[in-house]
Protein backbone atom coordinates (compact mmCIF):
# COMPACT_ATOMS: atom_id res chain seq x y z
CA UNK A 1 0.00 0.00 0.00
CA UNK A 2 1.11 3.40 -0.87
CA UNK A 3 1.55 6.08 1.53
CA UNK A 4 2.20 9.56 1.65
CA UNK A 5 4.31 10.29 4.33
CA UNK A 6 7.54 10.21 3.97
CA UNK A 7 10.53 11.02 6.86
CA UNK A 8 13.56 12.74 6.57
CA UNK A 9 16.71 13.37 8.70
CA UNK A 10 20.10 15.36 7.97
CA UNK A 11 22.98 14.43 9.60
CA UNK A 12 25.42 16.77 9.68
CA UNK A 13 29.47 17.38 10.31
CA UNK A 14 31.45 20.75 10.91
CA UNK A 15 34.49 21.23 9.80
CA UNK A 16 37.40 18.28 9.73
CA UNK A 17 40.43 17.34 8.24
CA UNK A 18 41.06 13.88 5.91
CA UNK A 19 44.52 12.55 5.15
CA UNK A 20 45.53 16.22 5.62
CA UNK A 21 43.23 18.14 3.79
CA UNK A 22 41.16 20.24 5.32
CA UNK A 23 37.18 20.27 4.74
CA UNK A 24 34.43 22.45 5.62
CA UNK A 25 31.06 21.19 6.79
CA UNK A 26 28.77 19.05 5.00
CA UNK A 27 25.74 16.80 5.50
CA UNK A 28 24.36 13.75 4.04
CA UNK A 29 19.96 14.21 3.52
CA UNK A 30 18.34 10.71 4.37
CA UNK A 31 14.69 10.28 2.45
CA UNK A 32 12.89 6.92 4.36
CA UNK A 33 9.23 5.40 3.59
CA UNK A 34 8.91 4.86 7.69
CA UNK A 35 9.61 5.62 11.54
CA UNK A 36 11.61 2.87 12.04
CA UNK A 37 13.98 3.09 8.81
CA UNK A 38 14.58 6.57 9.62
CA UNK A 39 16.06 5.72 13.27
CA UNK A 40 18.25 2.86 11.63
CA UNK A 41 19.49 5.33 8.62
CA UNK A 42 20.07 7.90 11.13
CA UNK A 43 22.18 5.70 13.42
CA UNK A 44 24.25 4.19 10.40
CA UNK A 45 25.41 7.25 9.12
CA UNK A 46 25.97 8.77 12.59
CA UNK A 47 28.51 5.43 13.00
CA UNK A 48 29.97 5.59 9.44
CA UNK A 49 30.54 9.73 9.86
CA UNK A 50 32.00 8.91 13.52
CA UNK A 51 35.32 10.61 12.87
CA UNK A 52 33.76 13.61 11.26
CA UNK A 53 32.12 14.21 14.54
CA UNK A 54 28.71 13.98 12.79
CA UNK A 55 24.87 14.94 14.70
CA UNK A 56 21.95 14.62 13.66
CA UNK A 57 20.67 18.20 12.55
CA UNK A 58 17.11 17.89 11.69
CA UNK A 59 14.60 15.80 10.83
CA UNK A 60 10.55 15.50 9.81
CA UNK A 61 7.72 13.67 8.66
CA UNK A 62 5.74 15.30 5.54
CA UNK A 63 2.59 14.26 4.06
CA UNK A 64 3.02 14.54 0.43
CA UNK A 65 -1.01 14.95 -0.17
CA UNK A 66 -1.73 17.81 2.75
CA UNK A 67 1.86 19.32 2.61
CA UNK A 68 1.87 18.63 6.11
CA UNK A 69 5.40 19.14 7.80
CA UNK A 70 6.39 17.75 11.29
CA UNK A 71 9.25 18.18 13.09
CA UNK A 72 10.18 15.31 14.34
CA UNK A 73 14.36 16.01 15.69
CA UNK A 74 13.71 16.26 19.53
CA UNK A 75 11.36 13.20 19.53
CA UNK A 76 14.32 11.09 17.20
CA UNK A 77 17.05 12.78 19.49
CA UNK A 78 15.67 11.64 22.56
CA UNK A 79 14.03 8.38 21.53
CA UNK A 80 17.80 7.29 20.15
CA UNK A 81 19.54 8.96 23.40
CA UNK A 82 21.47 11.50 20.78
């Protein structure tokens, strides 16, 4: 069954340095079809950008059909103990 709502997070990194060269900040968007994919993405790219000190910005659920927009980071943040 189709649905509508889709959830997004952005995890984020300030500024670092790799093999010597330094970078400024950057994030990586992550586009899921549920609750629970969202929390996994979110925790696999907070592991895999480890040395980049990543965080987890932002993220929301949005309804596609009402253009309904939630904000959803505090309730992600503390349900993951970020």
């Amino acid at each position: 069954m189709y649905s509508n709502t889709l959830y997004y997070g952005s995890i984020c990194w300030d500024d670092y340095s790799s093999k010597g060269v330094f970078i400024d900040g950057a994030e990586q968007v992550i586009t899921c079809f549920s609750y629970e994919e969202l929390k996994e993405s979110i925790l696999e790219l907070l592991e895999e950008y480890s040395s980049r000190n990543a965080y987890l910005e932002c993220a929301s659920k949005e309804d596609d059909q009402t253009n309904n927009v939630e904000d959803i980071t505090e309730t992600i943040k503390k349900e993951l103990m970020l």
